[in-house]
Structures are given as C-alpha cells and as structure tokens.
Protein backbone atom coordinates (compact mmCIF):
# COMPACT_ATOMS: atom_id res chain seq x y z
CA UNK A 1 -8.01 20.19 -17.83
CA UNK A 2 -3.87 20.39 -17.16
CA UNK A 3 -4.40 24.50 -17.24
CA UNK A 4 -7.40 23.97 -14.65
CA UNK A 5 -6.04 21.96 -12.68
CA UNK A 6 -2.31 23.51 -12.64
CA UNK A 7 -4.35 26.78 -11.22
CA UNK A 8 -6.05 24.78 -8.41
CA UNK A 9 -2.78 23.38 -7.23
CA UNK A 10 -2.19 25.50 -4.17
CA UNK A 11 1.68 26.09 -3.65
CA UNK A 12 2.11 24.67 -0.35
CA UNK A 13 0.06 21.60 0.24
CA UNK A 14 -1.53 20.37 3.60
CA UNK A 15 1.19 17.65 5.13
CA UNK A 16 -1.44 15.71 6.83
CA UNK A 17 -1.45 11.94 7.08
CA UNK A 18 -5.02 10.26 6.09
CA UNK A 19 -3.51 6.15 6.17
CA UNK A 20 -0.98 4.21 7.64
CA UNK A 21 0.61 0.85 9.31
CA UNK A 22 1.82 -0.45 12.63
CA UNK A 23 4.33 -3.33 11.99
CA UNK A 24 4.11 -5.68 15.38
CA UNK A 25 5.98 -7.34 16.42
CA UNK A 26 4.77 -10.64 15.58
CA UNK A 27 5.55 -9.19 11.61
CA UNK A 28 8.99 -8.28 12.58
CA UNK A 29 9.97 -11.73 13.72
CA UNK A 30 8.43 -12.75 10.50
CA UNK A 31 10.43 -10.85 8.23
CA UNK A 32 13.64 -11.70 10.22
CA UNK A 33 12.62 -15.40 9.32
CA UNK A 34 12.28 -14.65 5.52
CA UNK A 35 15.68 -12.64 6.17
CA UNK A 36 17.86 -15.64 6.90
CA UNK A 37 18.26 -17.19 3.54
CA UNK A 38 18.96 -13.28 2.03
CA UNK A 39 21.34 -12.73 4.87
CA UNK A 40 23.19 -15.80 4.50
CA UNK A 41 23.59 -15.22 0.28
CA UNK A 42 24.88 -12.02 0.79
CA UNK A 43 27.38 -13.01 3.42
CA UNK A 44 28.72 -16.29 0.93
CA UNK A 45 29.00 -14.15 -1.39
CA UNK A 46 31.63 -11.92 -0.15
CA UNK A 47 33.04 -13.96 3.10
CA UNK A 48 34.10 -16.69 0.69
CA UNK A 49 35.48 -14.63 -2.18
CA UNK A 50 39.20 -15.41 -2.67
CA UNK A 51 39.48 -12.15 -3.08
CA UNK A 52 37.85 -11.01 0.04
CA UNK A 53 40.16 -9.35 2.97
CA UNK A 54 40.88 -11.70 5.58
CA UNK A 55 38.13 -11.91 8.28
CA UNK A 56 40.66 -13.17 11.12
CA UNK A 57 43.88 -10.60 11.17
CA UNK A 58 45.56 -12.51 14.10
CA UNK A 59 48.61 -14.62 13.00
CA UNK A 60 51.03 -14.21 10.12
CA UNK A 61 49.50 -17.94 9.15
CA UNK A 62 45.90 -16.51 8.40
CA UNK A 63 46.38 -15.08 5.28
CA UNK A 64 46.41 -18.89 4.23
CA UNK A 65 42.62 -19.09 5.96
CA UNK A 66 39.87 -19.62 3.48
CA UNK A 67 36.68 -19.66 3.92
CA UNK A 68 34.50 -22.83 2.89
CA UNK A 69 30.82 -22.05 4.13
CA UNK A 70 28.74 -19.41 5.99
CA UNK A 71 25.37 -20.69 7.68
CA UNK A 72 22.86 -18.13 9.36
CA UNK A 73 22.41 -19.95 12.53
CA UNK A 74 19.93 -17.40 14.00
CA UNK A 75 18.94 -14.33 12.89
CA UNK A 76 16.46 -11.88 15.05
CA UNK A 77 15.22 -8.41 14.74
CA UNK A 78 13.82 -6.76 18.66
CA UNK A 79 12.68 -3.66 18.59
CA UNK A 80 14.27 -0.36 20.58
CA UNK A 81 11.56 2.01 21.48
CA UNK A 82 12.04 5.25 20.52
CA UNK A 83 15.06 4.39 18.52
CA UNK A 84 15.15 1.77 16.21
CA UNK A 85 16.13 -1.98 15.55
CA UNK A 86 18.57 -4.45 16.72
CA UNK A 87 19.42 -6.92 14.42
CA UNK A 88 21.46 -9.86 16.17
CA UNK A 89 22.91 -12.27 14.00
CA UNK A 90 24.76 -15.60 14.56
CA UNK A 91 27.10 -16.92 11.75
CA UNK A 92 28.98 -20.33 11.62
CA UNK A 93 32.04 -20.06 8.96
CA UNK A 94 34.03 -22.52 7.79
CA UNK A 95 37.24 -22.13 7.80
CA UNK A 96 40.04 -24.55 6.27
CA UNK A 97 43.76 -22.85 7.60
CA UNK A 98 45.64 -25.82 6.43
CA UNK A 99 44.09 -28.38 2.93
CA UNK A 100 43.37 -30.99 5.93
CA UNK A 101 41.51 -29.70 8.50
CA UNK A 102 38.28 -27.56 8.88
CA UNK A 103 37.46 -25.54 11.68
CA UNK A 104 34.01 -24.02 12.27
CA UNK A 105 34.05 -20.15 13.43
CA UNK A 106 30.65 -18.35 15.28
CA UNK A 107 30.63 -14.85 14.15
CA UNK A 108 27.99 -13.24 16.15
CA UNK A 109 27.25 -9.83 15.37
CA UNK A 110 25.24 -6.64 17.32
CA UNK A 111 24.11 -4.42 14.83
CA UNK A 112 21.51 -1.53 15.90
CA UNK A 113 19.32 0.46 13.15
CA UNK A 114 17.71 3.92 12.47
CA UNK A 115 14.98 4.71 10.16
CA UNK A 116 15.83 7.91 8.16
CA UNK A 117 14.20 9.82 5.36
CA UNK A 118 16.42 10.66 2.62
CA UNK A 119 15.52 13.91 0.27
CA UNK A 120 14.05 11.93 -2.46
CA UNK A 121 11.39 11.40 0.18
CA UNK A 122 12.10 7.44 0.53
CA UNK A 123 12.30 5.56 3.96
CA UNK A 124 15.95 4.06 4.80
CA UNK A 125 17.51 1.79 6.82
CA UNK A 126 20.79 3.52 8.42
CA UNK A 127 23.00 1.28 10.62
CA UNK A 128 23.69 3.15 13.82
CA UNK A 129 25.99 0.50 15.71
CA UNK A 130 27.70 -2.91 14.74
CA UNK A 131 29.33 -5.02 17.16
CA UNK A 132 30.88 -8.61 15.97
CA UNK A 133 32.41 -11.21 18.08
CA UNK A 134 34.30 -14.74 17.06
CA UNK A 135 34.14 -17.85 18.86
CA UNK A 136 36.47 -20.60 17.74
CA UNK A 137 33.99 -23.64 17.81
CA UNK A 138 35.43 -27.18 17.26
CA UNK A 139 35.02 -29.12 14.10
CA UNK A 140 36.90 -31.99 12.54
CA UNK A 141 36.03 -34.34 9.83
CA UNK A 142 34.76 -36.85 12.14
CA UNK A 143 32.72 -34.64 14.31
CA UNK A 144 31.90 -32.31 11.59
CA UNK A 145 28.56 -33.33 11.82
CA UNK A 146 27.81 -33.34 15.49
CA UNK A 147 26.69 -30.44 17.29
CA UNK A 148 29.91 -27.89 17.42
CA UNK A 149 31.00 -27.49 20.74
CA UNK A 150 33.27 -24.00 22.07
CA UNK A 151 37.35 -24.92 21.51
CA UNK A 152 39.70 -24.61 24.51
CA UNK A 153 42.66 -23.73 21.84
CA UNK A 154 44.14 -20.59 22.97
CA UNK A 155 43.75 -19.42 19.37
CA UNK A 156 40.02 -18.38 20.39
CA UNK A 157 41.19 -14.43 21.05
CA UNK A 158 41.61 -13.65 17.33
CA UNK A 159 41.08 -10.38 16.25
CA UNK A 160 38.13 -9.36 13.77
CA UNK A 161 38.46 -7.61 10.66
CA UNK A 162 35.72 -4.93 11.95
CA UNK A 163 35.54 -2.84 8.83
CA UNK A 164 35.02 -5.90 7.16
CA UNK A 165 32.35 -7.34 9.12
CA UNK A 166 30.01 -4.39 9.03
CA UNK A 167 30.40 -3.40 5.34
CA UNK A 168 28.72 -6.49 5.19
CA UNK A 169 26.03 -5.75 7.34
CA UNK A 170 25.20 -2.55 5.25
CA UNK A 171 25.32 -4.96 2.08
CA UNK A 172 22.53 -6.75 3.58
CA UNK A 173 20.38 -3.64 3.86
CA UNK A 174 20.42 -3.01 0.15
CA UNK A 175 18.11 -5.20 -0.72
CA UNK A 176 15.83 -3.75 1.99
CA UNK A 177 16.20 -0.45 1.01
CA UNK A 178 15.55 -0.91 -2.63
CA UNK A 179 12.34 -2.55 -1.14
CA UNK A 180 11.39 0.26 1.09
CA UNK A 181 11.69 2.51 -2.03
CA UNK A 182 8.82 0.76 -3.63
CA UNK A 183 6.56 2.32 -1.02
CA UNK A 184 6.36 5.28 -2.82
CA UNK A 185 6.10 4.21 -6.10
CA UNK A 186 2.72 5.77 -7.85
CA UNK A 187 0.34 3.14 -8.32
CA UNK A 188 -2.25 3.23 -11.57
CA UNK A 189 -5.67 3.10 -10.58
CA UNK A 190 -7.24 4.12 -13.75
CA UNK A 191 -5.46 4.54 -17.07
CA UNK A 192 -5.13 8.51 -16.19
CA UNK A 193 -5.18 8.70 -12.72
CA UNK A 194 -2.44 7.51 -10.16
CA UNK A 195 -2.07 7.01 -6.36
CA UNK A 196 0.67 7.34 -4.07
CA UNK A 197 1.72 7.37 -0.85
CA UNK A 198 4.22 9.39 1.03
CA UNK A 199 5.70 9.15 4.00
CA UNK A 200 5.54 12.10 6.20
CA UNK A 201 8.54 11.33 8.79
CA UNK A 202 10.58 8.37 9.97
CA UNK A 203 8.78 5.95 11.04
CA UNK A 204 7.77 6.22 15.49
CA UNK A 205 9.29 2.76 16.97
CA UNK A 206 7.50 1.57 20.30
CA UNK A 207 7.22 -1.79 22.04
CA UNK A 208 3.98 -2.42 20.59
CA UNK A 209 5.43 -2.01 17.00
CA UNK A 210 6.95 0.28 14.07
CA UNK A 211 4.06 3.03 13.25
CA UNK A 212 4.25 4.78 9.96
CA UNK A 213 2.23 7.66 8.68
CA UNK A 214 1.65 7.93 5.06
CA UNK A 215 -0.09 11.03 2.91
CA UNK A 216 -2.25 10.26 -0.13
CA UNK A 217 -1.44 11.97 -3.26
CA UNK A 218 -3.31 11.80 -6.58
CA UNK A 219 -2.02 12.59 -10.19
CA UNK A 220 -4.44 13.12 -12.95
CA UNK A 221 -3.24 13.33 -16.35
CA UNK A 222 0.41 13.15 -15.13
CA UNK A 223 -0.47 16.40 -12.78
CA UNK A 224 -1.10 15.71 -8.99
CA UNK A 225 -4.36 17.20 -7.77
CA UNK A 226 -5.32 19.04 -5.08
CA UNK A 227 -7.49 16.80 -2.70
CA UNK A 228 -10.48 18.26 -0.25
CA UNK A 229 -8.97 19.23 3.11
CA UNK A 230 -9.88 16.30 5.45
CA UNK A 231 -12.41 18.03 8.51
CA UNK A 232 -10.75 15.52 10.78
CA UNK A 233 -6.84 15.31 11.37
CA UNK A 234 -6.28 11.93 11.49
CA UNK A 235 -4.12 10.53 13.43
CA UNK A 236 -2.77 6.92 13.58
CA UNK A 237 -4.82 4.66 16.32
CA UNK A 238 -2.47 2.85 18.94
CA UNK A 239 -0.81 -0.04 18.26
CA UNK A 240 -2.45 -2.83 19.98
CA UNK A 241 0.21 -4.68 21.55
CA UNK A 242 -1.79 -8.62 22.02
CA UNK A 243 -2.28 -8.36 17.94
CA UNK A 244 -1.27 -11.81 16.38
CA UNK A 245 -1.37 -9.93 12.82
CA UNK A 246 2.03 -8.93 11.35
CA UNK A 247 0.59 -5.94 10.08
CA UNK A 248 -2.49 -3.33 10.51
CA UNK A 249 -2.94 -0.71 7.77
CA UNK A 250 -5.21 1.87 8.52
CA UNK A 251 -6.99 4.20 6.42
CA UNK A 252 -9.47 7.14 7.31
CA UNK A 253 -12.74 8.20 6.08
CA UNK A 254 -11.19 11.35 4.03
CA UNK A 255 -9.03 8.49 2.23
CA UNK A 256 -11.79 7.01 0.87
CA UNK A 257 -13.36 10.42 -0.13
CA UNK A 258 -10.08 11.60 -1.53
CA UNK A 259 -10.32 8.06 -3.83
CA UNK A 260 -13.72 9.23 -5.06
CA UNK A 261 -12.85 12.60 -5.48
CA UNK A 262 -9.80 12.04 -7.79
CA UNK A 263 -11.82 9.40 -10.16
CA UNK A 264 -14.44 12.51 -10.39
CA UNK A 265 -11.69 14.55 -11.59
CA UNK A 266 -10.34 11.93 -13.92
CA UNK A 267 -13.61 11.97 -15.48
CA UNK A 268 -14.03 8.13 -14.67
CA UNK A 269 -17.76 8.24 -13.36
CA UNK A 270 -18.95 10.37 -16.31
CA UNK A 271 -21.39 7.83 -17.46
CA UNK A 272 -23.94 7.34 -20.34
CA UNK A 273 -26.42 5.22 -18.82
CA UNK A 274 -28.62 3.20 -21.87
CA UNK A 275 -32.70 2.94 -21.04
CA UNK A 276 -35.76 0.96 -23.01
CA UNK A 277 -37.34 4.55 -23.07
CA UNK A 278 -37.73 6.63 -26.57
CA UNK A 279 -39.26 9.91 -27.33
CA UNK A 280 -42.54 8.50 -28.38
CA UNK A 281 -42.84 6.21 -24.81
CA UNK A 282 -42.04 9.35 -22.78
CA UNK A 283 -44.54 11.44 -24.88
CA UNK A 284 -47.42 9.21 -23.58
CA UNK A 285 -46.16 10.56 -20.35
CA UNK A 286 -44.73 14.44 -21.03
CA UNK A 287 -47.39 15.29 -23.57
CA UNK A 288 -45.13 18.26 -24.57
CA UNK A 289 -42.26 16.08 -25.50
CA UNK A 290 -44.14 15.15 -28.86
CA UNK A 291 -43.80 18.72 -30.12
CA UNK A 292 -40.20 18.55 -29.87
CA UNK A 293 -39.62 15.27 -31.68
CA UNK A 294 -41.70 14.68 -34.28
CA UNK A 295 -39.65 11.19 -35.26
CA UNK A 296 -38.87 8.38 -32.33
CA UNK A 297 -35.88 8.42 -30.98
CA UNK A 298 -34.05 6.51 -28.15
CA UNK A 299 -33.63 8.29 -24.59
CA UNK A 300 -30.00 8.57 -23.52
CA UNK A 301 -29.22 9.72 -19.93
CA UNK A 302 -26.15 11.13 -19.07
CA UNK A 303 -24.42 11.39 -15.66
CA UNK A 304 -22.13 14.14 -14.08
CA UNK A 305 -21.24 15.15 -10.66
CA UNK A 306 -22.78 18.35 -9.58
CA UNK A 307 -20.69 18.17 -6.34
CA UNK A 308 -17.81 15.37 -4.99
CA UNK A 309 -18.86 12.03 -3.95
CA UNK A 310 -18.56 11.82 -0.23
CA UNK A 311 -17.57 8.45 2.07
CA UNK A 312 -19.08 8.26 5.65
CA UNK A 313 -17.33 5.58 7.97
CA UNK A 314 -19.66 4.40 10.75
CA UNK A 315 -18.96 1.47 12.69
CA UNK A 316 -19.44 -1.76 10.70
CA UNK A 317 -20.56 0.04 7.60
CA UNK A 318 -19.34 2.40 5.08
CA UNK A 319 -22.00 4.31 2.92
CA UNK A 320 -21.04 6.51 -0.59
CA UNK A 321 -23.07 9.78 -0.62
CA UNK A 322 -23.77 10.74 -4.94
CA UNK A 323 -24.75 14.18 -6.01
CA UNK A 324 -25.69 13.78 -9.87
CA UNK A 325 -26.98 15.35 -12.26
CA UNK A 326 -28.67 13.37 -15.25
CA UNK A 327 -29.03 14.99 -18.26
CA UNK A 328 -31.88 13.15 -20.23
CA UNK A 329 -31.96 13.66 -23.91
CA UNK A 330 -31.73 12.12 -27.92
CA UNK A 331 -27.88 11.02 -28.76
CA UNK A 332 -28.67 11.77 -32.57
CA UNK A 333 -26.45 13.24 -34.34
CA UNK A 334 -25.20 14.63 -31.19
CA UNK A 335 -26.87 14.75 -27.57
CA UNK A 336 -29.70 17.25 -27.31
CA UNK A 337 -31.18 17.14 -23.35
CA UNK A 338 -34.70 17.94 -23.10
CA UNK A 339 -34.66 17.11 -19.31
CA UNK A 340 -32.16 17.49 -16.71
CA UNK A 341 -32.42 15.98 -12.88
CA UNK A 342 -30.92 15.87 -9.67
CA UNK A 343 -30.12 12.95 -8.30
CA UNK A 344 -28.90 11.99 -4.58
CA UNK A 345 -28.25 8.50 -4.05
CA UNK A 346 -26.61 6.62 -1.20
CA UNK A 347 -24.59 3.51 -2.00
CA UNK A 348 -23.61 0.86 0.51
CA UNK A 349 -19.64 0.34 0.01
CA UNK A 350 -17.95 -3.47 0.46
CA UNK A 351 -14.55 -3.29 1.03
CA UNK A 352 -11.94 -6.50 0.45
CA UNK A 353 -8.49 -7.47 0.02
CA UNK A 354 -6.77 -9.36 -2.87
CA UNK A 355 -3.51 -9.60 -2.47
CA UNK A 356 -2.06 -6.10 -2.03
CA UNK A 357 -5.27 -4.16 -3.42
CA UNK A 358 -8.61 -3.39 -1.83
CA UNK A 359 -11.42 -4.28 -3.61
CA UNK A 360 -14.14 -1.64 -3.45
CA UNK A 361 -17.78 -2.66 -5.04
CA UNK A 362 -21.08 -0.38 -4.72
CA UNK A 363 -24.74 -1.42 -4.00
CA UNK A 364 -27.23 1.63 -3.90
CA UNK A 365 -29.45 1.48 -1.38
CA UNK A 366 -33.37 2.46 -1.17
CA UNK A 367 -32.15 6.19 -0.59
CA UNK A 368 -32.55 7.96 -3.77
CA UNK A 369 -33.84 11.50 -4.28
CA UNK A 370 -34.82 12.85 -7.32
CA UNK A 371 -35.25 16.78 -8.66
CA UNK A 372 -35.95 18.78 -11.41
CA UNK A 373 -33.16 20.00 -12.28
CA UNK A 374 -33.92 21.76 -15.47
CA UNK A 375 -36.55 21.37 -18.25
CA UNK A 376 -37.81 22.06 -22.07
CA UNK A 377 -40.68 20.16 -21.64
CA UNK A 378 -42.11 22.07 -18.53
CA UNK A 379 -43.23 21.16 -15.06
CA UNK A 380 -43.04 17.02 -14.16
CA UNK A 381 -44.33 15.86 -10.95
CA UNK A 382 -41.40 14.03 -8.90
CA UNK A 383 -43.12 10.49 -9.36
CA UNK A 384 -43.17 11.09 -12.54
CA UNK A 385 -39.98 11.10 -12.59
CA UNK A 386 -38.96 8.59 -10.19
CA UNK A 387 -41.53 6.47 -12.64
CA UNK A 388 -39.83 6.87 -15.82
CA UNK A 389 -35.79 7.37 -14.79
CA UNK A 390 -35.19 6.07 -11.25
CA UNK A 391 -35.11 1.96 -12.59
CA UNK A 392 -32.14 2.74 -15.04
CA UNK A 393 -30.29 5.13 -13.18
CA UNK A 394 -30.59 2.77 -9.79
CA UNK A 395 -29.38 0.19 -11.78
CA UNK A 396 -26.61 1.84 -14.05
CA UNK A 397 -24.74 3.70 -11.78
CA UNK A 398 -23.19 0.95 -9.57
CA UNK A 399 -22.77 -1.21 -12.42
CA UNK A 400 -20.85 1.79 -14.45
CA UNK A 401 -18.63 2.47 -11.00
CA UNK A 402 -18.08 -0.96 -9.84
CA UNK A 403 -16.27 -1.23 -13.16
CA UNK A 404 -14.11 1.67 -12.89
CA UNK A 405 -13.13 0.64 -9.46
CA UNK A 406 -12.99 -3.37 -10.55
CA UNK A 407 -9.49 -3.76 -10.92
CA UNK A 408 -9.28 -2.75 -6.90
CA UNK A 409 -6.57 0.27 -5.62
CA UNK A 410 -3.16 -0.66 -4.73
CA UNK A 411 -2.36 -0.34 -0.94
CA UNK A 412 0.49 0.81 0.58
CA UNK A 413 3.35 -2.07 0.26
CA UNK A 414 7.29 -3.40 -0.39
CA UNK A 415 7.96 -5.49 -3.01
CA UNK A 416 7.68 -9.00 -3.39
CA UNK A 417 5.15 -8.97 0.11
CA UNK A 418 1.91 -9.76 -0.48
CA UNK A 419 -1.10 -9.61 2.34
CA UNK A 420 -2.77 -12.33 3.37
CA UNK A 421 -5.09 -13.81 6.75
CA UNK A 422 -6.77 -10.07 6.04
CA UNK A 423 -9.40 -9.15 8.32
CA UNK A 424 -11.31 -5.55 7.90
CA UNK A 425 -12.89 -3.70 10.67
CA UNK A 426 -14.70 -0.60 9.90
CA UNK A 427 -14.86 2.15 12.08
CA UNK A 428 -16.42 5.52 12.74
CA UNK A 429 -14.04 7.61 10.87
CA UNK A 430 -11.49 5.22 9.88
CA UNK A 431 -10.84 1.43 8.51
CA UNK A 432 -8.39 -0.83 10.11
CA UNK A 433 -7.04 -3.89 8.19
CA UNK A 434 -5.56 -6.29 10.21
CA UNK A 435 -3.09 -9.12 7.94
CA UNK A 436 0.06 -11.21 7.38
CA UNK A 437 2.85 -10.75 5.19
CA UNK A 438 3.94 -13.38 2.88
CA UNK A 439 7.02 -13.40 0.90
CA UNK A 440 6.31 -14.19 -2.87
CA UNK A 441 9.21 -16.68 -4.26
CA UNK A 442 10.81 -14.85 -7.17
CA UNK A 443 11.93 -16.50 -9.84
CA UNK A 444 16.04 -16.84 -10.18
C-alpha cells in the first residue's frame, strides 16, 4: 500500500481550499472577554517583578517605584479591514513610590496586529504598531476604594519605558500563537488514517469578520494521499455581517467526498457482512450451487468499493452515493466466492456537532441497485437476487460505516475552544455551521 500510494502522490499538489471560517465580530469581542484574565497574568507577572526595568523613567526618585497590582480595566479587539486587529487595552497599576502611599497609574495602550504565515505553514499573530500612554490617576488609602479620579499633580507627564511596555504586549501573544499552531495539528480519524487542515494564506480581514481558508489533507499509513480533484473551486461564501454566531465554519461538498474517499483508502469500509443464509438454503434457490458444496456451509458476503463513495450537497439534505461490490461465498478454511454483485446504494447522511467534531451517521435509503457482477453458479434473475442478499447488505452496510465514522471527525479548531449553540445549514454544494466559542477552564 505505502509503494502504491507513494506512486500516486503527484509532486505538486492542487492548493485549493475545500473548508473554512469567518470569525465575526460578535466572536472577536468574545475572545477579547476570555482575554482579560490571560492579559492581566501575563502583565503581573512581569510589571511587578522586582526585577523588572522601571516602567516610569521620569525622576531620579522612580527607581524606588514598585509596583503593587495590575488590573485589566478594559480590554477590546476592533477589527481593521484589510489589515488586521487593534487591540486597545486599559491597565490600572499600582504603584507605591514611598512605603506610605499608593498611587494608581492608567496605562492605556494602542497596539495594531497582522496575521502572517510563518514557513512551518502555521498562522501568527505579528504586532505591527504599539502605542502606550500613562495617566496619573489619584488614589490614597482612604479613597482607594472609590472610583479613581485623573490627578492635577504636575507629575502626570512621566515618560514610559516604551520598549518595556510592548515586549509585553508580544508576551501576551504567545499564548495565542501556541494556540493558533494547534490548527494544524493532524487529527486521528481512524487508527491509520489522519486529517488535517492547512491554511492556504493569511487570513482576509473585513468589517464583517476574519475569513480563513483552509485545505484538507489526508495521511494514510503515515503517507498523505492524493485526494480527487474537487469539479468545483470552492470558494469561501461572504461573511454575513447581522450573524449573532461567533463563528461559521464552512465546508464543501468535495470535503465530504474527500472524507469518504480517504476511509476507502484506509481500508475502513472493507466489510464482512454476516447473513442467516448457508449453501444448502441458497441451493433451494440456485439449484447449481448444490454441485459445488456437497456439505452446508454458512454464506459470508464481503464488501469492497469498485469505485469512491461520492457526497452530493443539495439544499437541506446530503445523500452518500456507494458503488460495491459483494463478493458472496463460504469463509471455510478460507473465503471461496461463488457469486459476486454490484451494488449501488444511496445513503441519507445526518450531520451533528459534539463539541469540536462532526458527527456523521448513515441511513440507506429505498435506492438500491443490484447486478451480477460475476458468477460460478450461472445466470440469476435480479429478484433473485435482491430476494436472497439485498436484506443483509441494506442492513449491514450502515451499521458497519456508522461505526467507523462513530467516534465523529475533528473540525478545524484552537485549543482549549470548544463549539457550542451549533446550528447546521446544508447547502447545494457546501455546509455552513453556524456556533459559539467557549473557553474550556484548564486545570492549574
């Protein structure tokens, strides 16, 4: 299989996106709230160090300045179409100059941000611009705990340790970034067979949301595989800007197909399907079948794909097009088919969301053909065979896939977010899933 498959590789894949997300900006304000408590760690953390380099670099006196507390008063995230993000952030230090007094600083800083892809392939946050102001607010031990109110003291004009200031904004986009990496982690789906998802460019940034377009790729056996060239380009629909959903991911029809068409090639729908028939109880039917085995013997059928399973998206509904072949024969000592049939079936596909995986779950429909394929026992009329092999085979197949695809197929997501309020909407062509973010709390 590695040899095959290593010669079907071509040497320059198709770069064509087949799923996605638009982030809205109803999500972004949402992750800016989960920000806050990050933010505000990461800026104790080093502000209040006693080794830390001053933050005020006015007066000989401040190198006896210590800082006491950092609260995240606000902290927002507004798009910049066509650019990136502005993250503007409001900070209210404590600051003790002398062992009995406290004054409360607002450091308020502009910081703008890119989206670039580095070579490993990953999406990063870049700051572009950073911009950080101090107001002297006033604070004493009796009014400590009223509402802080701009000083007049002509100490207000301190300088700001700049370099300072925004080496601490870039600290806060580590954590981000090590998230972002997790985008592109490969995902199992079965024990041989992985997904992943690339991203194809930075992400496109518009009033109506952060768009990202993200390639499907498929290892096998530790080898990626080459997937069926999608007939459609697909394209990433436009953001709709009244969505109340942080998030819609969007997936098209050749997604689905290429999901199917890598669990082929992982051999996960090969299939033995059991049936009440034996040699003798077929015999009654295929008089020539009694020549052949003189002792009874149970029937075994065995599925293949002659050709790839296919998805078709129409609106509401998604249908999965089957193109078997079922190899009927004895399983002792080995398998010996007598019989061999073409099968087309047509399942109905439901499609959920648990958490960060879609749930995919097959119910054949009415529409099953079935052909003689090949056959040691001579001619037998299509009712025949419809008679004696359509009831298992109807009723093994979905059973036999719905528990490959059981445990459900990661979607595209950053760590420690899971999906939630999901709606799905299918369309001709393509699936949209609408949904919220939720930040899982992680332990320590």
């Amino acid at each position: 299989l590695s040899i095959l498959l290593s010669l079907l590789v071509p040497a320059h894949p198709t770069r064509s996106p087949d799923c996605g997300g638009i982030l809205t900006p109803s999500g972004l304000s949402y992750l800016a709230e989960v920000s806050k408590a990050h933010a505000e760690a990461v800026l104790r953390q080093d502000l209040m160090a006693p080794t830390a380099p001053d933050l005020i670099l006015s007066s000989p006196k401040s190198s006896r300045n210590q800082i006491t507390s950092v609260k995240v008063a606000e902290l927002s995230l507004s798009l910049i179409p066509d650019a990136g993000l502005r993250l503007n952030i409001d900070v209210d230090l404590g600051i003790t100059p002398a062992p009995s007094t406290t004054k409360v600083m607002r450091l308020s800083i502009l910081a703008d941000f890119h989206v670039e892809m580095n070579p490993e392939g990953n999406l990063e946050l870049v700051t572009s611009a950073c911009k950080p102001t101090v107001e002297e607010m006033q604070s004493t031990e009796e009014t400590e705990r009223s509402t802080p109110r701009k000083s007049s003291s002509s100490d207000a004009d301190k300088e700001i340790n700049v370099d300072k200031i925004c080496l601490e904004v870039s600290k806060l986009l580590l954590s981000p970034n090590e998230r972002l990496m997790s985008l592109t982690a490969p995902f199992p789906v079965t024990p041989s067979c992985q997904v992943q998802y690339v991203p194809l460019a930075a992400p496109m940034f518009s009033e109506q949301g952060i768009t990202i377009s993200l390639q499907t790729t498929f290892q096998v056996a530790g080898m990626a595989i080459p997937l069926p060239i999608s007939p459609v380009p697909f394209s990433m629909p436009e953001p709709v800007s009244s969505s109340p959903s942080h998030l819609t991911l969007a997936f098209s029809e050749h997604f689905y197909t290429s999901l199917f068409f890598a669990l082929e090639i992982a051999g996960a729908f090969n299939m033995t399907i059991p049936s009440p028939l034996t040699t003798t109880t077929v015999a009654q039917k295929i008089t020539q079948m009694g020549s052949l085995f003189q002792e009874e013997q149970p029937v075994v059928l065995q599925a293949v794909f002659r050709s790839s399973p296919r998805v078709v998206l129409e609106e509401g509904k998604a249908a999965l097009k089957l193109f078997l072949t079922v190899h009927i024969g004895t399983g002792a000592p080995a398998f010996q088919s007598f019989l061999s049939v073409n099968v087309d079936m047509s399942a109905g596909l439901v499609l959920s969301v648990a958490s960060t995986k879609m749930m995919i779950s097959a119910a054949v429909t009415e529409d099953v053909e079935l052909s003689l394929a090949a056959s040691d026992v001579g001619p037998v009329p299509a009712d025949l065979l419809k008679e004696l092999f359509l009831p298992p085979i109807r009723e093994a197949v979905p059973a036999q896939m719905n528990g490959v695809l059981s445990e459900g197929v990661f979607l595209p997501h950053i760590s420690s977010f899971t999906y939630t309020d999901v709606n799905i909407v299918i369309h001709k062509d393509y699936v949209l899933v609408p949904c919220n973010l939720e930040l899982q709390a992680v332990a320590g």
